[in-house]
Protein backbone atom coordinates (compact mmCIF):
# COMPACT_ATOMS: atom_id res chain seq x y z
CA UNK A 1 151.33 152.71 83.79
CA UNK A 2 150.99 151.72 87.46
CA UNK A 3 148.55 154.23 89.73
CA UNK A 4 150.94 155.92 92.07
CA UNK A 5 148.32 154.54 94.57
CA UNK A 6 149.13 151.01 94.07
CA UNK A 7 152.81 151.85 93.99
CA UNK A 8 152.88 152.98 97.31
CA UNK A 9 150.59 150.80 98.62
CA UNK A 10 151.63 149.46 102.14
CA UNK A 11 153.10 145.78 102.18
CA UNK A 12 153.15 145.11 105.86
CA UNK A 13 151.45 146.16 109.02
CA UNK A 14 155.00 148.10 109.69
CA UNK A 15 153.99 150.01 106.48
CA UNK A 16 150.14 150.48 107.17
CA UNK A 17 148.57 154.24 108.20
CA UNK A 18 145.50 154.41 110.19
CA UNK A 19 143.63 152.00 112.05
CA UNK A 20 145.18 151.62 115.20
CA UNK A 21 142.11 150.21 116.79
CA UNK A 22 142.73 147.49 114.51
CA UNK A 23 146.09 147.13 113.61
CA UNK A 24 147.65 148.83 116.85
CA UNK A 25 149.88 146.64 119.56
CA UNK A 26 147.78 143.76 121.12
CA UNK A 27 144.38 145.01 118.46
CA UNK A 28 142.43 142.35 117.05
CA UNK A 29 143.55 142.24 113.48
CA UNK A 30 147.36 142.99 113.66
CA UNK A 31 146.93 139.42 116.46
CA UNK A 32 145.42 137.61 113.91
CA UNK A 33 148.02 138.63 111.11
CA UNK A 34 151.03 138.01 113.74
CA UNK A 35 149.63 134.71 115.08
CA UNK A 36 148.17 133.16 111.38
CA UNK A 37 144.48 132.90 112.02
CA UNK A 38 142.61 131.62 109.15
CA UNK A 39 139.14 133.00 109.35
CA UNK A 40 136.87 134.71 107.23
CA UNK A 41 135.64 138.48 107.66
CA UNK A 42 134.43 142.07 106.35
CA UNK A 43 136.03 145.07 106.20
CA UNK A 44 133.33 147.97 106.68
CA UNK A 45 134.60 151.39 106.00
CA UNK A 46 134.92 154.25 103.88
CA UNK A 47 136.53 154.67 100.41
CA UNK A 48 140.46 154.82 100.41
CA UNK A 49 140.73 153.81 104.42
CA UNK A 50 142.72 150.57 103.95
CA UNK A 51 140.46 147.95 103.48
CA UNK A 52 141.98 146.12 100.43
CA UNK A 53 145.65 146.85 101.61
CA UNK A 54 144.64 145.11 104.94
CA UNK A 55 143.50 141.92 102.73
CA UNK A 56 146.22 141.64 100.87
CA UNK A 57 148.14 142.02 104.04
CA UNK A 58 146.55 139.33 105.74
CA UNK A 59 146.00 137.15 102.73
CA UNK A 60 150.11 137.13 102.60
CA UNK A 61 150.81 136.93 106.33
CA UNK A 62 148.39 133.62 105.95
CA UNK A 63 150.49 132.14 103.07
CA UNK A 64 147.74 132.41 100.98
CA UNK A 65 146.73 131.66 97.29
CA UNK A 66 144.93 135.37 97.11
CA UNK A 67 141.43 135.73 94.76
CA UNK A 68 140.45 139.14 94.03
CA UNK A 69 137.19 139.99 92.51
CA UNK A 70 134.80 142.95 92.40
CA UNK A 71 130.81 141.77 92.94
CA UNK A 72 129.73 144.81 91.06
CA UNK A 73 131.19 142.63 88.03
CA UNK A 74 131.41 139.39 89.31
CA UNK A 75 129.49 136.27 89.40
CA UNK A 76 128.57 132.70 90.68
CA UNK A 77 130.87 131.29 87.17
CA UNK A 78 134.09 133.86 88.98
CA UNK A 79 133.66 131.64 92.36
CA UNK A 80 133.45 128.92 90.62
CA UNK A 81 136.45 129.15 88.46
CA UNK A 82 138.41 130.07 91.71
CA UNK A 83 137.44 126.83 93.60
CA UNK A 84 138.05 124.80 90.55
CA UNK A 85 141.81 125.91 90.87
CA UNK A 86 144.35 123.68 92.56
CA UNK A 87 145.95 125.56 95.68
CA UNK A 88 149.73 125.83 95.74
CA UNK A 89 151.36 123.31 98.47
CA UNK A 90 147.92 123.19 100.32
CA UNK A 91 147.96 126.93 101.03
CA UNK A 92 144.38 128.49 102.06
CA UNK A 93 142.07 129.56 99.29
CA UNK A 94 141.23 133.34 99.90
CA UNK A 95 139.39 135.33 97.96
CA UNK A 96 138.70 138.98 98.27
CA UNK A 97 135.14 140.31 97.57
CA UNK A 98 135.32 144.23 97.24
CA UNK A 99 131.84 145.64 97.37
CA UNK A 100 130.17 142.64 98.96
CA UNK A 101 127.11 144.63 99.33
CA UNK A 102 126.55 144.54 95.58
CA UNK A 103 126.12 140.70 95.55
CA UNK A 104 122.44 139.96 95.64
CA UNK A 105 121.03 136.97 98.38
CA UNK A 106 121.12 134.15 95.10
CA UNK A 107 125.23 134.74 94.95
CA UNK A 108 125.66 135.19 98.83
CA UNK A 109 123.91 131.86 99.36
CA UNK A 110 126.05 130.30 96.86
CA UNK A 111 129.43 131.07 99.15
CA UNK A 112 127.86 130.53 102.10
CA UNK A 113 128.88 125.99 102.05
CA UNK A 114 131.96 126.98 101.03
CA UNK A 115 132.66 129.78 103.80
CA UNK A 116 131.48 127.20 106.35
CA UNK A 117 133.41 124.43 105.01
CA UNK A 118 136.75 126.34 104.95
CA UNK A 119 137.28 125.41 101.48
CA UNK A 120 137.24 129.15 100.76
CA UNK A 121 138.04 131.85 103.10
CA UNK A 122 136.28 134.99 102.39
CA UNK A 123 137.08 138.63 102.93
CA UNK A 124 134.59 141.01 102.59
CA UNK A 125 135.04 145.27 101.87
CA UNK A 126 132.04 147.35 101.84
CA UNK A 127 130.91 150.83 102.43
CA UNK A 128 127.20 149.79 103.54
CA UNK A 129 126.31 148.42 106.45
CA UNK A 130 126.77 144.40 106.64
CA UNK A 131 123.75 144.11 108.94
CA UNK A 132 121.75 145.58 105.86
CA UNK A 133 123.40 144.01 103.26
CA UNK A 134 124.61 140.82 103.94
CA UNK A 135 122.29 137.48 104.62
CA UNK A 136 122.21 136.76 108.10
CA UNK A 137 123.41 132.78 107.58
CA UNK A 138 126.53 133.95 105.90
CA UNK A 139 126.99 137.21 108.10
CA UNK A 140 126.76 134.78 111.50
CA UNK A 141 129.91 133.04 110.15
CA UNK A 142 131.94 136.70 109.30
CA UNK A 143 133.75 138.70 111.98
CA UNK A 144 132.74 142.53 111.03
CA UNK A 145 135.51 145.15 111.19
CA UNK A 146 134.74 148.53 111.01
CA UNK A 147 137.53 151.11 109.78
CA UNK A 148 137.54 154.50 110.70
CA UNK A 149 137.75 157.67 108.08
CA UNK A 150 141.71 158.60 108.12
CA UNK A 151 142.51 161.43 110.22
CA UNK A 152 144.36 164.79 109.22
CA UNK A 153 147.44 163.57 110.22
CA UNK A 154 147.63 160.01 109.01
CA UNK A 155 146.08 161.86 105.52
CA UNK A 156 149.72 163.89 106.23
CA UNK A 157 151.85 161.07 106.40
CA UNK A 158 150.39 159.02 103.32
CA UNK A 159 150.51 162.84 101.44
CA UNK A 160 154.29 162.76 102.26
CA UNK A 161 155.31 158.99 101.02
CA UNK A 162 154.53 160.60 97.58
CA UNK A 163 157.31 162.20 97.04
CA UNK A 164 156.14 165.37 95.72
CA UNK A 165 156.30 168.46 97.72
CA UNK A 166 153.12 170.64 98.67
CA UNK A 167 153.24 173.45 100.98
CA UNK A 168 150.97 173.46 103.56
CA UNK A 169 148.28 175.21 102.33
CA UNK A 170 148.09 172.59 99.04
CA UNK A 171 148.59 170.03 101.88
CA UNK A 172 145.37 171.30 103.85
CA UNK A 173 143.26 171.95 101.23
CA UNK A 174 144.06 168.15 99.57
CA UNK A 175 143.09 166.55 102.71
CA UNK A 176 139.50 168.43 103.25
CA UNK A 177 138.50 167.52 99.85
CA UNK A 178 139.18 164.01 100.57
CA UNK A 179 137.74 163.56 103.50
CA UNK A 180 139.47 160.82 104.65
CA UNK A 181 139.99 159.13 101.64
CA UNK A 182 143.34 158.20 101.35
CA UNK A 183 143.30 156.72 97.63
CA UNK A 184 141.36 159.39 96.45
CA UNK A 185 144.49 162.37 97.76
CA UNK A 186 146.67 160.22 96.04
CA UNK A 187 145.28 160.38 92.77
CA UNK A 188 144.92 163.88 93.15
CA UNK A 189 148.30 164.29 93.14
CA UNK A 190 149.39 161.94 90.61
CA UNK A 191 147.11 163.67 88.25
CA UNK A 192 148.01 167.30 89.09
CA UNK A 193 151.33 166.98 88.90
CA UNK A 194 150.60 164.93 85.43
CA UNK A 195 148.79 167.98 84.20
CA UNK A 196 150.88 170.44 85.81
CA UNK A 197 154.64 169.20 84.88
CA UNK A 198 154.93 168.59 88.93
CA UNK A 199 153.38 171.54 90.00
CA UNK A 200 151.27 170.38 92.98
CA UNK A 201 149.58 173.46 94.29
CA UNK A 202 145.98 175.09 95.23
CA UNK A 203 145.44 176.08 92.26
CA UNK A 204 146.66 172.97 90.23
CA UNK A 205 144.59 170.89 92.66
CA UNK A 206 141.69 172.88 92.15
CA UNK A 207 141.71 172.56 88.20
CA UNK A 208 142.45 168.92 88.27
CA UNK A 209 139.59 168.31 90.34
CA UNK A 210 137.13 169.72 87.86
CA UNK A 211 139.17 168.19 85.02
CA UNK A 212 137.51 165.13 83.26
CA UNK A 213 140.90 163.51 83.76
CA UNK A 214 140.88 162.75 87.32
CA UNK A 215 136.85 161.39 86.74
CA UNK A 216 137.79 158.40 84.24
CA UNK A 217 138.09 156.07 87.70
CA UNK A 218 136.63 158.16 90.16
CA UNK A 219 132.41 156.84 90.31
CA UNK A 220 133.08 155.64 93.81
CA UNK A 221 133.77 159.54 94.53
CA UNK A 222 131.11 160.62 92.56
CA UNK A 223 128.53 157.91 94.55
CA UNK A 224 129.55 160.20 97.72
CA UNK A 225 129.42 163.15 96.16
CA UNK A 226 125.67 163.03 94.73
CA UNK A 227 124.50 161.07 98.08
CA UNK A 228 126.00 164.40 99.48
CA UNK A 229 124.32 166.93 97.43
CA UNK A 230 120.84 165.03 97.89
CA UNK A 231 120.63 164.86 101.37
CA UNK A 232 121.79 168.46 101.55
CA UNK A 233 119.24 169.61 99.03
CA UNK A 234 116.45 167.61 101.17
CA UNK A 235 117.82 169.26 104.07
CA UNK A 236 117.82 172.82 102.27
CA UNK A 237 113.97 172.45 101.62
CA UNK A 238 114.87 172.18 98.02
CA UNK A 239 112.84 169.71 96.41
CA UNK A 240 114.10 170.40 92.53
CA UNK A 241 117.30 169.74 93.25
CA UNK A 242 117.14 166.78 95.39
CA UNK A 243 114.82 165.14 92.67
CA UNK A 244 117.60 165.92 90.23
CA UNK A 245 120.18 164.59 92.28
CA UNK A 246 117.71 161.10 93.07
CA UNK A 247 117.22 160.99 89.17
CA UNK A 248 121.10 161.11 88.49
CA UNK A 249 121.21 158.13 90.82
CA UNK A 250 118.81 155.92 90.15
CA UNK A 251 119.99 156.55 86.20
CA UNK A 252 123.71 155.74 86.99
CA UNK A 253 122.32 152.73 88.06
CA UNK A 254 122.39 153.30 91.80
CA UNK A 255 120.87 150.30 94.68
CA UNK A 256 117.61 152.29 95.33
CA UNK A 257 117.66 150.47 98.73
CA UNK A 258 120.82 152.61 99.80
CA UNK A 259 119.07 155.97 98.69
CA UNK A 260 115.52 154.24 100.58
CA UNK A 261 118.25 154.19 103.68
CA UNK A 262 119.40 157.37 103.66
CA UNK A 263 115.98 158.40 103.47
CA UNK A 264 115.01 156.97 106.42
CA UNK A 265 118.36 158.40 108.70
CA UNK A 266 117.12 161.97 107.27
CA UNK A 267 113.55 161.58 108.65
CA UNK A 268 114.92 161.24 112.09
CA UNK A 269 118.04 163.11 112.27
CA UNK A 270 117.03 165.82 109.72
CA UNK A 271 112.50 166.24 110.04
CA UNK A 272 112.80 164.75 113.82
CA UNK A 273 110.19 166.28 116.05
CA UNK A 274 108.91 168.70 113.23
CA UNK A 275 106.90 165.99 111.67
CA UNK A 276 107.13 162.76 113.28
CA UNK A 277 104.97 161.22 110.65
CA UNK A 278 108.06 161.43 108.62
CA UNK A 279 109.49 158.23 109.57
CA UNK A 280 106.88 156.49 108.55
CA UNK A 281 106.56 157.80 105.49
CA UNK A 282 110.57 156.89 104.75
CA UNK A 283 109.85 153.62 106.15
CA UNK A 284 107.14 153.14 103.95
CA UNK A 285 109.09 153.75 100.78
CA UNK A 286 111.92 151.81 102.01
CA UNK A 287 109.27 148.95 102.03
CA UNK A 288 108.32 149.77 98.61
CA UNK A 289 111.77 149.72 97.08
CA UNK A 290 112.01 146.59 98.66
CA UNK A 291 108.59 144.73 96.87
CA UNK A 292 108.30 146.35 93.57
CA UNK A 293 112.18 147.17 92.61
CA UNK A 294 113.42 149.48 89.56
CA UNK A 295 112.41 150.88 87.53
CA UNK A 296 108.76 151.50 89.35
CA UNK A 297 110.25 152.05 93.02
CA UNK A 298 112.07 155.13 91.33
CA UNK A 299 108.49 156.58 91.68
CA UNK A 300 108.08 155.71 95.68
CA UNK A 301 110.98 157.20 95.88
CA UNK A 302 110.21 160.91 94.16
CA UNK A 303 107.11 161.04 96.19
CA UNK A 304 109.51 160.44 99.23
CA UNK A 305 112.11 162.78 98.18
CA UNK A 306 109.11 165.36 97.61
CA UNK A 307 107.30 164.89 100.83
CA UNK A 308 110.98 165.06 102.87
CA UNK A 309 112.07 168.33 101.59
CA UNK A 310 109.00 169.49 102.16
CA UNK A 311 108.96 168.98 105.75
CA UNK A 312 110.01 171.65 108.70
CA UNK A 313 113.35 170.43 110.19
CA UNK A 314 114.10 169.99 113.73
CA UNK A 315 117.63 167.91 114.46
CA UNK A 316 117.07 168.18 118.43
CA UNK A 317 116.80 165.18 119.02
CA UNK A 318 119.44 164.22 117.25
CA UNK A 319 121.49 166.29 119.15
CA UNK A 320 120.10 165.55 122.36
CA UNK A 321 120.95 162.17 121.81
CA UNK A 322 124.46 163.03 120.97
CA UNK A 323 125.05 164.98 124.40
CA UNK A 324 123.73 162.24 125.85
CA UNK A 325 126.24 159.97 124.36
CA UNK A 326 128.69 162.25 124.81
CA UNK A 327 128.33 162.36 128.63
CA UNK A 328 128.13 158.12 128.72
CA UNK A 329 131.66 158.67 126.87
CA UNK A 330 132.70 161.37 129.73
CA UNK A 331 131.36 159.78 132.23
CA UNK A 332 131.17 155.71 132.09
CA UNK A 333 128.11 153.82 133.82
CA UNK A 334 126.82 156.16 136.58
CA UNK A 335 125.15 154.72 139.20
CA UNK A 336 120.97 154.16 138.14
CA UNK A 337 118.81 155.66 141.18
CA UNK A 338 117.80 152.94 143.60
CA UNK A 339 114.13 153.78 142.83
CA UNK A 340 114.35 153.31 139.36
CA UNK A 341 116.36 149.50 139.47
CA UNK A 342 114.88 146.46 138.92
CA UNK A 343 113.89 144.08 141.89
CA UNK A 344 112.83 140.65 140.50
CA UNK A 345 114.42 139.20 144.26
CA UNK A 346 113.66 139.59 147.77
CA UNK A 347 117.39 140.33 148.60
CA UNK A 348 117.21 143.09 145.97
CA UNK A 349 114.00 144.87 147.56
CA UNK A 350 115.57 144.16 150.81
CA UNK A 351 118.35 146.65 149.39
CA UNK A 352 115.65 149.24 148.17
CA UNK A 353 115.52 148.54 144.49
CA UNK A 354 112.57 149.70 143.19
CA UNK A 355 111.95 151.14 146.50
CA UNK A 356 109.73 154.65 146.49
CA UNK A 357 109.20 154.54 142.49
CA UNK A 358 106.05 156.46 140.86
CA UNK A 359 104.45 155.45 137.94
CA UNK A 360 104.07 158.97 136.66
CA UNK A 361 106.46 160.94 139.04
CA UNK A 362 108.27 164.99 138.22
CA UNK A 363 111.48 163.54 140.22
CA UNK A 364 114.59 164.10 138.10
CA UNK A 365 115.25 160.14 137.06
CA UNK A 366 118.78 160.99 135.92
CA UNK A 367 121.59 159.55 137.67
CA UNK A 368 122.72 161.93 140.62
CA UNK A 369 126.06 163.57 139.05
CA UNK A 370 123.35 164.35 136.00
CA UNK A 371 120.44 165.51 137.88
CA UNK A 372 118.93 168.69 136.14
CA UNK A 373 120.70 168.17 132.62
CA UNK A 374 118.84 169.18 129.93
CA UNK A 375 119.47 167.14 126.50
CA UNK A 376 115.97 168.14 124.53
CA UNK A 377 114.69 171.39 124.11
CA UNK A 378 110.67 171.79 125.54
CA UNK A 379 108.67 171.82 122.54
């Protein structure tokens, strides 16, 4: 039987939820689909956000002979195969690559002639960053498009092309526990109202989700949901359980790199000032993961884990950095202080850059609407 997901899924940009700074009136992507460009590119984002309805939507606004594989199974033999086949009445050869990321540097240099010969147009989907995870030969000749989690409301109107009815409250609770994930409500749903002879409610949601039923397809949730539990155990000062949560990764066959990287964004945004020496350490095992591999690197890792949850927390920097951000957003590029410009010419001294500066001066350097803001705490 068809997923009610793939029934449903969108056929045309007319159809499509979400992504308006993609797909919105004069956006990048929805001019490319309109006006036919042939290119190749990634799709970074979330689970359930769009990214293989927006292939297939392209791939068919192109007129193209569409490829789909999954590099988690995939190989060099798949490509192959594909570029073997004839295309139909000269249409482009696409193929779409879900979970890019999981192709190691040996398979991504193996597309990367055919990428830059057009003989194969490639479209990417991840959920790690392509700077990280993609080579840097094949990545210079991909355009990178990044799609945002779904918001309540666009989780509302995908709820409602169902066709089953929840109340509000069902409707609420369904779209914090997916977090954005559009495929995942969907599912939900179907398998609720499977279970439940229709009945889609609270309650019925709540037992499905801890029904073995809904699981059979679901380890992209469960990736998300143990990366979730591990960080917040680290960040709990519970060392046990975020050991138990690295082990259940690393044993379900998890890219130790992406738990090395997480790692690393908890030293700073978690430990911060508390222990600064915590960065290093995360770097350090990062580096490890990357030299020795599984199954040794699963130790670098424990100590990591050990020494991270171990650690005082302090996010202020964190947050001072996102106040900080958040008044760039508010208020656009203020105007730097004369003293504090650069004067590499005459003219430019002549106009009092640099003009008055102090190496080590107690003068508020913040631009003038800013002067005495406080971002970070005095430690």
């Amino acid at each position: 039987m068809e997923p009610l997901a793939n029934k449903i899924r969108p056929k045309t940009l007319e159809e499509f939820i979400g992504q308006k700074h993609l797909v919105g009136a004069d956006k990048p992507l929805r001019l490319a689909i309109e006006q036919k460009h042939i290119f190749s590119f990634v799709l970074w984002g979330m689970p359930g956000v769009g990214k293989t309805t927006l292939a297939r939507i392209y791939a068919n606004a192109i007129g193209a002979d569409l490829h789909e594989l999954s590099a988690v199974s995939a190989g060099k033999d798949d490509i192959r195969k594909i570029l073997k086949e004839p295309c139909r009445e000269n249409r482009p050869r696409v193929l779409f690559l879900d979970e890019i990321h999981r192709f190691n540097k040996a398979q991504q240099d193996f597309l990367l002639p055919f990428v830059e010969s057009g003989e194969l147009v490639l479209i990417g989907a991840t959920t790690e960053n392509p700077s990280f995870e993609i080579i840097p030969a094949l990545l210079s000749r991909l355009r990178v498009f990044v799609l945002e989690e779904l918001s309540a409301e666009e989780m509302s109107e995908i709820i409602e092309r169902t066709d089953y009815k929840l109340d509000k409250k069902a409707q609420d609770w369904l779209i914090r526990m997916a977090n954005g994930d559009a495929r995942q409500a969907i599912t939900m749903i179907e398998n609720t109202a499977r279970l439940y002879d229709g009945k889609v409610m609270v309650d019925t949601l709540k037992n499905t989700l801890q029904s073995k039923f809904l699981r059979y397809d679901k380890q992209g949730d469960e990736h998300y949901n143990v990366i979730s539990a591990f960080i917040k155990s680290m960040r709990a000062s519970q060392p046990d359980a975020a050991l138990y949560y690295l082990a259940r990764m690393v044993a379900s066959g998890e890219d130790p790199k992406f738990i090395a990287r997480r790692m690393v964004i908890f030293a700073s945004e978690d430990v911060g000032l508390a222990q600064p020496t915590a960065l290093v350490v995360a770097n350090a095992v990062f580096r490890a993961v990357e030299t020795i591999g599984l199954p040794e690197c699963g130790i670098n890792l424990a100590h990591g884990v050990a020494y991270l949850s171990n650690c005082k927390k302090d996010k202020s920097a964190y947050e001072a950095y996102k106040a900080a951000l958040e008044d760039v957003k508010k208020y656009g590029n203020l105007s730097v202080p004369l003293n504090l410009r650069n004067a590499p010419t005459d003219l430019m001294k002549e106009l009092g850059y640099g003009a008055g500066y102090e190496r080590y001066t107690t003068e508020d350097l913040l631009p003038k609407k800013l002067k005495g803001k406080k971002y970070l705490p005095k430690h």
